[in-house]
C-alpha atoms as a PDB file:
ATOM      1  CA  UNK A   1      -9.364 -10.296  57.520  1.00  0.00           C
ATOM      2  CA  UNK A   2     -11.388 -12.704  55.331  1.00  0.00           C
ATOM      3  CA  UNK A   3     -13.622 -11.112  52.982  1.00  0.00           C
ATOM      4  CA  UNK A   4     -17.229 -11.788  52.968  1.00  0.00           C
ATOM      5  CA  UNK A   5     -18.547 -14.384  50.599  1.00  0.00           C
ATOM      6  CA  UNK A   6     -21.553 -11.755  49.139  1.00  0.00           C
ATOM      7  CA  UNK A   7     -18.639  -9.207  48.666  1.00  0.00           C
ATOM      8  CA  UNK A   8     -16.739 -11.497  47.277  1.00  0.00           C
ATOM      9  CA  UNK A   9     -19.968 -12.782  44.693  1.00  0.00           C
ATOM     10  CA  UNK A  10     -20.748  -9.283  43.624  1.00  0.00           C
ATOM     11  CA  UNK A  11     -17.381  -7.770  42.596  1.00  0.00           C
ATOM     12  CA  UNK A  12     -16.971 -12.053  40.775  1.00  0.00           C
ATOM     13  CA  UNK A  13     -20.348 -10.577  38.722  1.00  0.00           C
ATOM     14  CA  UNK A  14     -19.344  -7.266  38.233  1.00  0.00           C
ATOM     15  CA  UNK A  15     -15.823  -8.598  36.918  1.00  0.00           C
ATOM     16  CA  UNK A  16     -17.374 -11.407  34.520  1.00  0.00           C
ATOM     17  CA  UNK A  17     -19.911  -8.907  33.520  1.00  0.00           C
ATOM     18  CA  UNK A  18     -17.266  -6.299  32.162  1.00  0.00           C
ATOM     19  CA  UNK A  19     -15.038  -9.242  30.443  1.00  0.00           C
ATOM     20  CA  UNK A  20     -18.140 -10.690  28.473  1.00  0.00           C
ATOM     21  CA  UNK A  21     -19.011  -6.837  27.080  1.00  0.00           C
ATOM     22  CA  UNK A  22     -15.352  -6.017  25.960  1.00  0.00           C
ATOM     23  CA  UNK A  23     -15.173  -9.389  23.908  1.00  0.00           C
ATOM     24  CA  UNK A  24     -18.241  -6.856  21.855  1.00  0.00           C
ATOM     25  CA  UNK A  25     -16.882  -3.737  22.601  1.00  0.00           C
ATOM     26  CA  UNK A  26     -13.602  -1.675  23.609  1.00  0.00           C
ATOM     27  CA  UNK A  27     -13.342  -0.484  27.227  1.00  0.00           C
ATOM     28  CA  UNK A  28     -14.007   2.938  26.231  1.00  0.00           C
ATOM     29  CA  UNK A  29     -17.677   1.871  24.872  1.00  0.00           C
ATOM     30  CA  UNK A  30     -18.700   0.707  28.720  1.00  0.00           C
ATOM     31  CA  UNK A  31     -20.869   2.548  30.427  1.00  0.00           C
ATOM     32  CA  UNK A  32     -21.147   2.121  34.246  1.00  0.00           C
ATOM     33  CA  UNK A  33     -25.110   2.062  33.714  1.00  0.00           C
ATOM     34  CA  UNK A  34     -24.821  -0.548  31.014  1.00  0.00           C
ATOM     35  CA  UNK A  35     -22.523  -2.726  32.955  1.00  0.00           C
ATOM     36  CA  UNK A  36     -24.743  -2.176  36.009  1.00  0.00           C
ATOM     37  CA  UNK A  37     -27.863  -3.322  34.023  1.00  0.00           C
ATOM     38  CA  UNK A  38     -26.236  -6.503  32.784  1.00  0.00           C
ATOM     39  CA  UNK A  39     -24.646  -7.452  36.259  1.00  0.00           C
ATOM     40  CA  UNK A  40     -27.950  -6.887  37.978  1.00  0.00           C
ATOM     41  CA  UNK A  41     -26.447  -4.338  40.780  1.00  0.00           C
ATOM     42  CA  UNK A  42     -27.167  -0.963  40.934  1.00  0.00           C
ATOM     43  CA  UNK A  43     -24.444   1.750  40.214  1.00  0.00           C
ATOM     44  CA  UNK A  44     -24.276   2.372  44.324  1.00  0.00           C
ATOM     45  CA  UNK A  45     -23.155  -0.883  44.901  1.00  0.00           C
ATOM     46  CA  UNK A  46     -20.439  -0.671  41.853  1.00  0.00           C
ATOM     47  CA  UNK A  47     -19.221   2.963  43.019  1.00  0.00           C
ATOM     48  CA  UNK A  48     -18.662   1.233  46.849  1.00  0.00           C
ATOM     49  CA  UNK A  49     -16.295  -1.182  44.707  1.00  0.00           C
ATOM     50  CA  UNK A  50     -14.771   0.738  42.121  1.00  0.00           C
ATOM     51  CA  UNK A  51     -14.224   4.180  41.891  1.00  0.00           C
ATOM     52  CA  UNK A  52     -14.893   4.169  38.369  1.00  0.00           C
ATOM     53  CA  UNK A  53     -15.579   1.589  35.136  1.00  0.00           C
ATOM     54  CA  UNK A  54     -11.243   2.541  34.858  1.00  0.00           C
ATOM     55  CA  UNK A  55     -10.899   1.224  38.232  1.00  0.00           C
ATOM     56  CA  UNK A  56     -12.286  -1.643  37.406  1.00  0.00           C
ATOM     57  CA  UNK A  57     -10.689  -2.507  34.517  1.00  0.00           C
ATOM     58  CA  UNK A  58      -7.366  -2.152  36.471  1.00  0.00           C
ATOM     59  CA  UNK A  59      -7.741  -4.130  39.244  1.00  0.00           C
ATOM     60  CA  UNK A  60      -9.346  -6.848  37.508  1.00  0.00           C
ATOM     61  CA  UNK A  61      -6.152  -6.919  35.113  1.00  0.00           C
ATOM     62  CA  UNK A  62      -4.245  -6.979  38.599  1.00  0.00           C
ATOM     63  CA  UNK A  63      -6.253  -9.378  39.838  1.00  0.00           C
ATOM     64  CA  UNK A  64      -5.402 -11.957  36.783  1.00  0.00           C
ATOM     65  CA  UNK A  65      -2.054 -10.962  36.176  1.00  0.00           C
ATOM     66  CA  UNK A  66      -1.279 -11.789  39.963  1.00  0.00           C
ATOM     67  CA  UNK A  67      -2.801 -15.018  39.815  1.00  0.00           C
ATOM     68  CA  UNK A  68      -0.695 -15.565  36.548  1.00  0.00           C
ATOM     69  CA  UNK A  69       1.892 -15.094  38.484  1.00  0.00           C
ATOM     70  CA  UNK A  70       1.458 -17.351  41.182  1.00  0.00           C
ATOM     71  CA  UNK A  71       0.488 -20.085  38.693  1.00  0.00           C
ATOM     72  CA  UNK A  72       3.574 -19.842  36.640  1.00  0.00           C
ATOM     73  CA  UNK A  73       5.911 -20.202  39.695  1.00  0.00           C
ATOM     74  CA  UNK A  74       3.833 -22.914  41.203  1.00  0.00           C
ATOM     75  CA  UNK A  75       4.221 -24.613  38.138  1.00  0.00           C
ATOM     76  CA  UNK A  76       7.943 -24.005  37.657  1.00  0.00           C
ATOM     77  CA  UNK A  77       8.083 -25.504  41.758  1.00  0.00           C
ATOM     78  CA  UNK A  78       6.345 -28.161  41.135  1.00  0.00           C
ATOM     79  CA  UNK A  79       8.718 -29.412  37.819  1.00  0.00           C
ATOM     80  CA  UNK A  80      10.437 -32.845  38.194  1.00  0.00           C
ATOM     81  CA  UNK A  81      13.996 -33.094  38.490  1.00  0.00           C
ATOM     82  CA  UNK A  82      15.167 -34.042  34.703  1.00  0.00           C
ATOM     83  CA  UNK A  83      12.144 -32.405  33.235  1.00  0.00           C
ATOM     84  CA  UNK A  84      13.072 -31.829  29.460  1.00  0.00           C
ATOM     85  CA  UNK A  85      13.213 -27.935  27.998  1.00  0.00           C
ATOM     86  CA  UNK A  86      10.152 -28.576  25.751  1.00  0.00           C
ATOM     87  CA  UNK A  87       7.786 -29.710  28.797  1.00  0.00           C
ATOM     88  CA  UNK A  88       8.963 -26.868  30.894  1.00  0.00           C
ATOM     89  CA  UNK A  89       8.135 -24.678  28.198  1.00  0.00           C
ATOM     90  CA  UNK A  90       4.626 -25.809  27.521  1.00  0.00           C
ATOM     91  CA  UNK A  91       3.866 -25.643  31.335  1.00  0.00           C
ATOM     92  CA  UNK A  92       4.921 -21.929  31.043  1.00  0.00           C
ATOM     93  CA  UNK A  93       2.428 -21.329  27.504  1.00  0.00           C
ATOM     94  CA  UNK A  94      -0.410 -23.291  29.548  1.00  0.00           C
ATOM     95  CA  UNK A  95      -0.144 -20.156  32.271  1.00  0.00           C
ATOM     96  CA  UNK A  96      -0.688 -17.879  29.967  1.00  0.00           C
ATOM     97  CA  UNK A  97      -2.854 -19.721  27.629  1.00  0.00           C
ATOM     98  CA  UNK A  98      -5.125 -20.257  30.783  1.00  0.00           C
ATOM     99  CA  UNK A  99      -5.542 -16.694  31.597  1.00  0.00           C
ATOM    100  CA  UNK A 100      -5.287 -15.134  28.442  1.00  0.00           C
ATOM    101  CA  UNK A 101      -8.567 -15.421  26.642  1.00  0.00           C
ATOM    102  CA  UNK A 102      -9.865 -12.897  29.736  1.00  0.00           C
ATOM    103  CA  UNK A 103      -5.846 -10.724  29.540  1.00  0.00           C
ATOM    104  CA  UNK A 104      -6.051 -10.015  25.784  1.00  0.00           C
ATOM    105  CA  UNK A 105      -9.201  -7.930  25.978  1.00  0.00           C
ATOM    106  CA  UNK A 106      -7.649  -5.949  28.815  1.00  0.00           C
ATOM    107  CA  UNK A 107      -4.311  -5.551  26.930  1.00  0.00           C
ATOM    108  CA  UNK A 108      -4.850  -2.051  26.596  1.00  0.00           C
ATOM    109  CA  UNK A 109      -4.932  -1.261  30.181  1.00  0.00           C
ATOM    110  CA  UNK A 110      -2.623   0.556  32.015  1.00  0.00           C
ATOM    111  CA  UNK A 111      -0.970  -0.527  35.266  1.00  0.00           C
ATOM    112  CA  UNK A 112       1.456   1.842  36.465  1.00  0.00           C
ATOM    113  CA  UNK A 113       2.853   2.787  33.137  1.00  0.00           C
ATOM    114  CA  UNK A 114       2.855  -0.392  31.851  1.00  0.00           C
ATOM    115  CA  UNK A 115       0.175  -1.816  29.559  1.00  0.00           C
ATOM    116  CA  UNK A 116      -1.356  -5.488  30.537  1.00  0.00           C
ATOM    117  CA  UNK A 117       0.213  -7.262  27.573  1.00  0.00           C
ATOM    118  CA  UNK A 118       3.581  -5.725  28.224  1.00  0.00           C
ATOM    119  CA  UNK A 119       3.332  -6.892  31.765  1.00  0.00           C
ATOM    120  CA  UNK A 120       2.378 -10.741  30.868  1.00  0.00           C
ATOM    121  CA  UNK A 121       5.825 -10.712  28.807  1.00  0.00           C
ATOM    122  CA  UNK A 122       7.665  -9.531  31.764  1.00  0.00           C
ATOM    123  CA  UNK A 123       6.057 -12.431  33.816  1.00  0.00           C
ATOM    124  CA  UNK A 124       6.987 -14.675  31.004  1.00  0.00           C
ATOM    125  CA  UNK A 125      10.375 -13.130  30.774  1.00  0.00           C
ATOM    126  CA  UNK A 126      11.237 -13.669  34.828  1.00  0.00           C
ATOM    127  CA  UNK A 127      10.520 -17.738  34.998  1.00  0.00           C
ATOM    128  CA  UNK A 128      12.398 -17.898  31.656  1.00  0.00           C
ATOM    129  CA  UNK A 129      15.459 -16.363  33.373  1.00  0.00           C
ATOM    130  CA  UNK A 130      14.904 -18.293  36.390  1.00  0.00           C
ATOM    131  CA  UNK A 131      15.369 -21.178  34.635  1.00  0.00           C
ATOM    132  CA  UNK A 132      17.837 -19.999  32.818  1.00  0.00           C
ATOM    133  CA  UNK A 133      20.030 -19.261  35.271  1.00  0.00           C
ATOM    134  CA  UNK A 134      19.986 -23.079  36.487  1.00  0.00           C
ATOM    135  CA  UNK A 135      20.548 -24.243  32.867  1.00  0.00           C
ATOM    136  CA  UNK A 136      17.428 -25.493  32.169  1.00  0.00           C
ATOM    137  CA  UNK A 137      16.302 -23.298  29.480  1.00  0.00           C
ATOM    138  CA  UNK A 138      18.248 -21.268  26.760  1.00  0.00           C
ATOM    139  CA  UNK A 139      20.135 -18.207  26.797  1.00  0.00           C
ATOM    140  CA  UNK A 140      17.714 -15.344  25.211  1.00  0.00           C
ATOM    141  CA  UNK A 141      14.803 -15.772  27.832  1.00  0.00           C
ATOM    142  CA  UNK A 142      13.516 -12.211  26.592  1.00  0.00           C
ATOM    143  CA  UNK A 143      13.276 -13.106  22.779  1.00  0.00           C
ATOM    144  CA  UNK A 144      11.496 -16.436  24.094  1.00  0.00           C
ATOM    145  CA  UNK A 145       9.007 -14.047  26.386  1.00  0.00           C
ATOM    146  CA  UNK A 146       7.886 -11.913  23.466  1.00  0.00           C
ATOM    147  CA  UNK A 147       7.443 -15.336  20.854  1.00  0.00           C
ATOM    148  CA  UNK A 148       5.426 -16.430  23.919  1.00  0.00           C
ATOM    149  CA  UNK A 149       3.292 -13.502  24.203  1.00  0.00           C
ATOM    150  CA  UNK A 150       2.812 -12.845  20.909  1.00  0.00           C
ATOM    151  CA  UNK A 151       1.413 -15.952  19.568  1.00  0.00           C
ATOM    152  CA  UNK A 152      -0.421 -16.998  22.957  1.00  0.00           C
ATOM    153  CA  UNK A 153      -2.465 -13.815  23.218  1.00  0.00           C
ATOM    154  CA  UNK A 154      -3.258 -13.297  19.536  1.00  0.00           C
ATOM    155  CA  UNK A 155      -4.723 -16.560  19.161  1.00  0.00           C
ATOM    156  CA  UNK A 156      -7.626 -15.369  21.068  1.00  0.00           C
ATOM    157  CA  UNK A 157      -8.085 -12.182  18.932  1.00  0.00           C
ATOM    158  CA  UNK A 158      -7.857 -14.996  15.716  1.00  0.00           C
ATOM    159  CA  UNK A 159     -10.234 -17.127  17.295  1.00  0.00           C
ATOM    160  CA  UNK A 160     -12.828 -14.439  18.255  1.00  0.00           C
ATOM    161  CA  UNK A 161     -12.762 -12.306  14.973  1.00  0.00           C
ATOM    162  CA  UNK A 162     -13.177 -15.758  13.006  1.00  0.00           C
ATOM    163  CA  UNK A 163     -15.636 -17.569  15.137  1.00  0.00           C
ATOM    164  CA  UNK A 164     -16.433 -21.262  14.467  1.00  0.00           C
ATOM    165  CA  UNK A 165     -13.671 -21.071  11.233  1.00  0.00           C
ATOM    166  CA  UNK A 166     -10.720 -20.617  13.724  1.00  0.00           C
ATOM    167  CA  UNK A 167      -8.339 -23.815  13.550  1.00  0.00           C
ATOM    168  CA  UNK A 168      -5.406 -23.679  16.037  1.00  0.00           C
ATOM    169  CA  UNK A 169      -3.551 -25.755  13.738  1.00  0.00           C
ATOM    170  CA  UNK A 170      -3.886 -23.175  10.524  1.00  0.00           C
ATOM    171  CA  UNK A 171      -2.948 -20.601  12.703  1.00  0.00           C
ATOM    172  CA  UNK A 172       0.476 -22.242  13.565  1.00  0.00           C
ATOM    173  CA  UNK A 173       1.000 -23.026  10.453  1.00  0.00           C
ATOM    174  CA  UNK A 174       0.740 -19.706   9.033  1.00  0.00           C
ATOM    175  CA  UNK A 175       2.821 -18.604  11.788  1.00  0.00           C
ATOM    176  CA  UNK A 176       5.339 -20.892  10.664  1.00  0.00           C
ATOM    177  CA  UNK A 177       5.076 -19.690   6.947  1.00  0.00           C
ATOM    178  CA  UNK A 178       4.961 -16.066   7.660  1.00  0.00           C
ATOM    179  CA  UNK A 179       8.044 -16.193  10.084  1.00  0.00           C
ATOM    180  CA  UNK A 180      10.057 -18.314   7.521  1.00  0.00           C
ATOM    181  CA  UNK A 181       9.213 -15.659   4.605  1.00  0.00           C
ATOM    182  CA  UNK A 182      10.014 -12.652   6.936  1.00  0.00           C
ATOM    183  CA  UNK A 183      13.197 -13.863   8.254  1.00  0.00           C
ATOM    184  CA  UNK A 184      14.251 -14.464   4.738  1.00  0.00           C
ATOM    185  CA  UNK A 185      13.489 -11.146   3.661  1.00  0.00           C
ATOM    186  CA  UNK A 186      15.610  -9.744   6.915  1.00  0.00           C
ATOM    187  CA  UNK A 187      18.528 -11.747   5.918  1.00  0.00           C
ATOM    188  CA  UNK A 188      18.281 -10.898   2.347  1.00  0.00           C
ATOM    189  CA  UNK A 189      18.139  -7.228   3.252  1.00  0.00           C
ATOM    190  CA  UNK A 190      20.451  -7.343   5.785  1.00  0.00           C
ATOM    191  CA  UNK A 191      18.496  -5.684   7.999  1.00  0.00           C
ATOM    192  CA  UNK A 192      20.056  -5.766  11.309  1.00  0.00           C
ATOM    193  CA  UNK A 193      19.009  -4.186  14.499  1.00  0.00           C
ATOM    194  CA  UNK A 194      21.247  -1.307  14.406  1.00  0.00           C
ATOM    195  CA  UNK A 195      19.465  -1.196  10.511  1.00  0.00           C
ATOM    196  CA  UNK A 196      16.300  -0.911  12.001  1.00  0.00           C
ATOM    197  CA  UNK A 197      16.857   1.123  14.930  1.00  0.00           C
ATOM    198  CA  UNK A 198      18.150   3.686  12.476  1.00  0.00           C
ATOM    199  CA  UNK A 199      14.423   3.335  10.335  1.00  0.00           C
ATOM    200  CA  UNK A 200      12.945   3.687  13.960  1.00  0.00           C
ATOM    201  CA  UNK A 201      14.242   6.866  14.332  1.00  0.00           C
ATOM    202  CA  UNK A 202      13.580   8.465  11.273  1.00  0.00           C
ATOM    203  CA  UNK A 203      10.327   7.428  11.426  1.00  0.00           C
ATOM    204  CA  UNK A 204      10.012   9.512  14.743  1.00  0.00           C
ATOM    205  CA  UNK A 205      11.661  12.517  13.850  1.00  0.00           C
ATOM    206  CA  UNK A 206      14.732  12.060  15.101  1.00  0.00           C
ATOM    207  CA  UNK A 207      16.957  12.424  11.865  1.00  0.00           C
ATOM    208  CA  UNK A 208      18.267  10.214   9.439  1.00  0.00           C
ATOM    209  CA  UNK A 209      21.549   8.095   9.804  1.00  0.00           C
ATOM    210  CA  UNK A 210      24.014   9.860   7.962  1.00  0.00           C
ATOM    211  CA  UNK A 211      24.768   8.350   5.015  1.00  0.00           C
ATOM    212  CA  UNK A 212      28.037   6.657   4.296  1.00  0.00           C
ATOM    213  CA  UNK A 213      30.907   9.059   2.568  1.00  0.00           C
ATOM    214  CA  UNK A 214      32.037   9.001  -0.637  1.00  0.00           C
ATOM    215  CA  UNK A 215      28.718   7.210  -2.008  1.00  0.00           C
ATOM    216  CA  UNK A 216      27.409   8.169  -5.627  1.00  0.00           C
ATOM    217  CA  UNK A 217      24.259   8.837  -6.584  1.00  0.00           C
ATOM    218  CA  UNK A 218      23.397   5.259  -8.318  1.00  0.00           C
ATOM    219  CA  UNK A 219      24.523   3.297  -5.137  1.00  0.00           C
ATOM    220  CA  UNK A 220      27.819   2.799  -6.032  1.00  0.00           C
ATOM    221  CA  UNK A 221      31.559   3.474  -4.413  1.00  0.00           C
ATOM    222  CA  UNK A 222      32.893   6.932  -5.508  1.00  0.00           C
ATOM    223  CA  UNK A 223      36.810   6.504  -5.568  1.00  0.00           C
ATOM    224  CA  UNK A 224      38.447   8.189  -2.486  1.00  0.00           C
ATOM    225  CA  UNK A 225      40.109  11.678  -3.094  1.00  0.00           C
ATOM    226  CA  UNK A 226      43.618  11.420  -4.486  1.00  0.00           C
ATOM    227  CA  UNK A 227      46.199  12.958  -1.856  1.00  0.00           C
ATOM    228  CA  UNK A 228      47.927  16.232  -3.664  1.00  0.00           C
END
Protein backbone atom coordinates (compact mmCIF):
# COMPACT_ATOMS: atom_id res chain seq x y z
CA UNK A 1 0.00 0.00 0.00
CA UNK A 2 1.68 3.28 -1.04
CA UNK A 3 1.75 5.83 1.51
CA UNK A 4 0.27 9.15 0.98
CA UNK A 5 2.51 11.94 -0.15
CA UNK A 6 1.10 14.54 2.90
CA UNK A 7 1.85 11.57 5.32
CA UNK A 8 4.78 11.06 3.94
CA UNK A 9 5.72 15.29 4.09
CA UNK A 10 4.73 15.56 7.69
CA UNK A 11 6.56 12.69 9.45
CA UNK A 12 9.91 14.16 6.54
CA UNK A 13 9.24 17.61 8.87
CA UNK A 14 8.75 16.13 12.00
CA UNK A 15 12.03 13.94 11.40
CA UNK A 16 14.27 17.00 10.09
CA UNK A 17 12.78 19.02 12.81
CA UNK A 18 14.06 16.65 15.71
CA UNK A 19 17.67 16.15 13.90
CA UNK A 20 18.26 20.05 13.61
CA UNK A 21 17.34 20.46 17.68
CA UNK A 22 19.66 17.54 18.87
CA UNK A 23 22.70 19.08 16.88
CA UNK A 24 21.75 22.00 20.14
CA UNK A 25 20.57 19.73 22.50
CA UNK A 26 20.55 15.94 23.78
CA UNK A 27 17.41 13.89 23.10
CA UNK A 28 16.45 14.06 26.60
CA UNK A 29 16.14 18.09 26.37
CA UNK A 30 13.15 17.64 23.53
CA UNK A 31 10.02 18.36 24.37
CA UNK A 32 7.12 17.09 22.18
CA UNK A 33 5.61 20.79 22.45
CA UNK A 34 8.90 22.32 21.43
CA UNK A 35 9.42 20.02 18.56
CA UNK A 36 5.75 20.53 17.62
CA UNK A 37 6.23 24.37 17.61
CA UNK A 38 9.27 24.26 15.38
CA UNK A 39 7.76 21.63 12.86
CA UNK A 40 4.59 23.65 12.59
CA UNK A 41 2.12 20.53 13.48
CA UNK A 42 0.27 20.26 16.38
CA UNK A 43 1.05 17.53 19.07
CA UNK A 44 -2.29 15.49 17.66
CA UNK A 45 -0.86 15.07 14.50
CA UNK A 46 2.74 13.93 16.10
CA UNK A 47 0.95 11.49 18.72
CA UNK A 48 -1.02 9.80 15.37
CA UNK A 49 2.77 9.24 14.22
CA UNK A 50 4.73 8.53 17.12
CA UNK A 51 3.77 7.31 20.24
CA UNK A 52 6.16 9.39 21.92
CA UNK A 53 9.37 11.99 21.20
CA UNK A 54 11.31 8.09 22.10
CA UNK A 55 9.42 6.68 19.33
CA UNK A 56 10.55 8.94 17.23
CA UNK A 57 13.91 8.99 17.82
CA UNK A 58 13.88 5.17 17.14
CA UNK A 59 12.37 4.81 14.09
CA UNK A 60 14.03 7.61 12.55
CA UNK A 61 17.47 5.86 13.58
CA UNK A 62 15.74 2.73 11.84
CA UNK A 63 14.78 4.55 9.17
CA UNK A 64 18.60 5.73 8.34
CA UNK A 65 20.30 2.82 9.45
CA UNK A 66 18.10 0.75 6.91
CA UNK A 67 18.79 2.93 4.17
CA UNK A 68 22.56 2.61 5.20
CA UNK A 69 22.14 -0.58 4.66
CA UNK A 70 20.77 -0.79 1.39
CA UNK A 71 23.33 1.78 0.19
CA UNK A 72 26.32 -0.11 1.33
CA UNK A 73 25.25 -3.35 -0.48
CA UNK A 74 24.18 -1.51 -3.55
CA UNK A 75 27.43 -0.13 -3.59
CA UNK A 76 29.37 -3.33 -2.88
CA UNK A 77 26.89 -4.82 -6.16
CA UNK A 78 27.60 -2.39 -8.17
CA UNK A 79 31.83 -2.75 -7.73
CA UNK A 80 33.78 -3.56 -10.95
CA UNK A 81 35.40 -6.73 -11.37
CA UNK A 82 39.28 -5.92 -10.42
CA UNK A 83 38.26 -3.06 -8.24
CA UNK A 84 41.39 -2.41 -5.95
CA UNK A 85 41.00 -2.87 -1.83
CA UNK A 86 41.49 0.91 -1.28
CA UNK A 87 38.45 1.96 -3.68
CA UNK A 88 36.25 -0.65 -2.20
CA UNK A 89 37.03 0.68 1.02
CA UNK A 90 36.30 4.30 0.40
CA UNK A 91 32.92 3.31 -1.25
CA UNK A 92 32.14 1.60 2.14
CA UNK A 93 33.41 5.13 4.39
CA UNK A 94 31.25 7.22 1.74
CA UNK A 95 28.00 5.06 3.19
CA UNK A 96 28.58 5.96 6.30
CA UNK A 97 30.07 9.29 5.83
CA UNK A 98 26.75 10.06 3.89
CA UNK A 99 24.47 9.21 6.65
CA UNK A 100 26.39 9.94 9.51
CA UNK A 101 26.29 13.63 10.17
CA UNK A 102 22.24 12.84 10.94
CA UNK A 103 23.47 8.88 12.88
CA UNK A 104 25.97 10.48 15.29
CA UNK A 105 23.43 12.63 17.08
CA UNK A 106 21.20 9.59 17.45
CA UNK A 107 24.12 7.38 18.65
CA UNK A 108 22.68 7.14 21.89
CA UNK A 109 19.56 5.50 20.88
CA UNK A 110 18.53 2.26 21.57
CA UNK A 111 17.27 -0.29 19.04
CA UNK A 112 16.57 -3.50 20.52
CA UNK A 113 19.43 -3.54 22.91
CA UNK A 114 21.72 -2.22 20.73
CA UNK A 115 22.76 1.44 20.61
CA UNK A 116 22.76 3.26 16.94
CA UNK A 117 26.53 3.58 16.76
CA UNK A 118 27.05 -0.01 17.75
CA UNK A 119 24.67 -1.00 15.04
CA UNK A 120 26.47 1.15 12.10
CA UNK A 121 29.73 -0.99 13.05
CA UNK A 122 27.87 -4.14 12.65
CA UNK A 123 26.69 -2.89 9.15
CA UNK A 124 30.22 -1.96 8.50
CA UNK A 125 31.43 -5.20 9.91
CA UNK A 126 28.94 -7.53 7.50
CA UNK A 127 30.12 -5.98 3.85
CA UNK A 128 33.68 -6.17 5.27
CA UNK A 129 33.23 -9.94 5.75
CA UNK A 130 31.42 -10.26 2.63
CA UNK A 131 34.18 -9.22 0.92
CA UNK A 132 36.30 -10.89 2.78
CA UNK A 133 35.18 -14.02 2.23
CA UNK A 134 35.78 -13.56 -1.71
CA UNK A 135 39.32 -12.23 -1.02
CA UNK A 136 38.85 -8.91 -1.73
CA UNK A 137 39.47 -7.33 1.49
CA UNK A 138 41.69 -8.37 4.54
CA UNK A 139 41.34 -10.78 7.19
CA UNK A 140 40.21 -8.70 10.50
CA UNK A 141 36.94 -7.17 8.92
CA UNK A 142 35.81 -6.39 12.66
CA UNK A 143 39.00 -4.35 13.69
CA UNK A 144 38.48 -2.54 10.17
CA UNK A 145 34.52 -1.92 11.22
CA UNK A 146 35.35 -0.23 14.50
CA UNK A 147 38.54 2.10 12.74
CA UNK A 148 35.64 2.83 10.35
CA UNK A 149 33.18 3.85 12.83
CA UNK A 150 35.22 5.51 14.98
CA UNK A 151 36.84 8.06 12.91
CA UNK A 152 33.75 8.48 10.41
CA UNK A 153 31.26 9.37 13.11
CA UNK A 154 33.50 11.49 15.33
CA UNK A 155 34.40 13.73 12.67
CA UNK A 156 31.02 15.16 12.85
CA UNK A 157 31.15 15.68 16.68
CA UNK A 158 34.88 17.54 15.73
CA UNK A 159 33.37 19.46 13.14
CA UNK A 160 30.27 20.66 15.09
CA UNK A 161 31.96 21.47 18.53
CA UNK A 162 34.68 23.51 16.44
CA UNK A 163 32.58 25.20 13.87
CA UNK A 164 34.21 27.08 10.95
CA UNK A 165 37.98 25.99 12.61
CA UNK A 166 37.31 22.25 11.78
CA UNK A 167 39.92 21.03 9.01
CA UNK A 168 39.38 17.39 7.90
CA UNK A 169 42.91 17.25 7.14
CA UNK A 170 44.17 18.28 10.94
CA UNK A 171 41.90 15.90 12.16
CA UNK A 172 43.57 12.96 10.25
CA UNK A 173 46.55 14.01 11.03
CA UNK A 174 46.16 14.02 14.63
CA UNK A 175 44.61 10.77 14.26
CA UNK A 176 47.64 9.61 12.74
CA UNK A 177 49.88 11.12 15.57
CA UNK A 178 47.80 10.03 18.42
CA UNK A 179 47.49 6.35 17.10
CA UNK A 180 51.32 6.19 16.42
CA UNK A 181 52.07 7.52 20.16
CA UNK A 182 49.43 5.09 21.68
CA UNK A 183 50.47 2.06 19.94
CA UNK A 184 53.94 2.77 21.07
CA UNK A 185 53.04 3.08 24.51
CA UNK A 186 51.00 -0.49 24.16
CA UNK A 187 54.01 -2.12 22.83
CA UNK A 188 56.30 -0.60 25.27
CA UNK A 189 54.03 -1.76 28.07
CA UNK A 190 53.26 -4.82 26.73
CA UNK A 191 49.92 -4.46 27.17
CA UNK A 192 48.16 -7.20 25.50
CA UNK A 193 44.55 -8.03 25.38
CA UNK A 194 44.54 -10.65 27.92
CA UNK A 195 46.62 -7.47 29.90
CA UNK A 196 43.81 -5.41 29.50
CA UNK A 197 40.99 -7.63 29.88
CA UNK A 198 42.47 -8.35 33.28
CA UNK A 199 42.44 -4.11 34.05
CA UNK A 200 38.78 -4.44 32.66
CA UNK A 201 37.83 -6.51 35.26
CA UNK A 202 39.22 -5.03 38.13
CA UNK A 203 37.93 -2.00 37.20
CA UNK A 204 34.37 -3.64 37.46
CA UNK A 205 34.64 -5.44 40.50
CA UNK A 206 35.36 -8.53 39.46
CA UNK A 207 38.79 -9.19 41.28
CA UNK A 208 42.21 -8.77 40.47
CA UNK A 209 44.40 -11.26 38.38
CA UNK A 210 46.30 -13.07 40.77
CA UNK A 211 49.56 -12.11 40.83
CA UNK A 212 52.40 -14.24 39.63
CA UNK A 213 54.16 -16.60 42.52
CA UNK A 214 57.20 -16.21 43.97
CA UNK A 215 57.37 -12.30 43.10
CA UNK A 216 59.13 -9.86 45.69
CA UNK A 217 58.05 -6.87 46.78
CA UNK A 218 60.43 -4.51 44.48
CA UNK A 219 59.33 -6.36 41.22
CA UNK A 220 61.83 -8.73 41.15
CA UNK A 221 62.14 -12.84 40.92
CA UNK A 222 62.22 -14.39 44.46
CA UNK A 223 64.36 -17.68 44.05
CA UNK A 224 62.09 -20.82 44.04
CA UNK A 225 61.95 -22.87 47.37
CA UNK A 226 64.84 -25.28 47.75
CA UNK A 227 63.45 -29.02 47.81
CA UNK A 228 64.35 -30.56 51.52
Amino acid sequence: MVEDKRIIRTRHIIEQTLLGMLYVMPLDKVSVTELCRRAHVDRGTFYRHYASRDDLAKKLAERLLDELNSDIYLRIERIIEGADSREIMKLIIRSIDEVGSDLVVLQDVEIRGKDVRTRIRHIAEGALCVLSSTGILGEDPETEAWAITTIVLDYPLYAAEIGRRANPGTFIMAIHEITDLYYSILIQSQKQPEALGSRLRETRGQGPTPPPSHTTRRGGTAPEPKAR
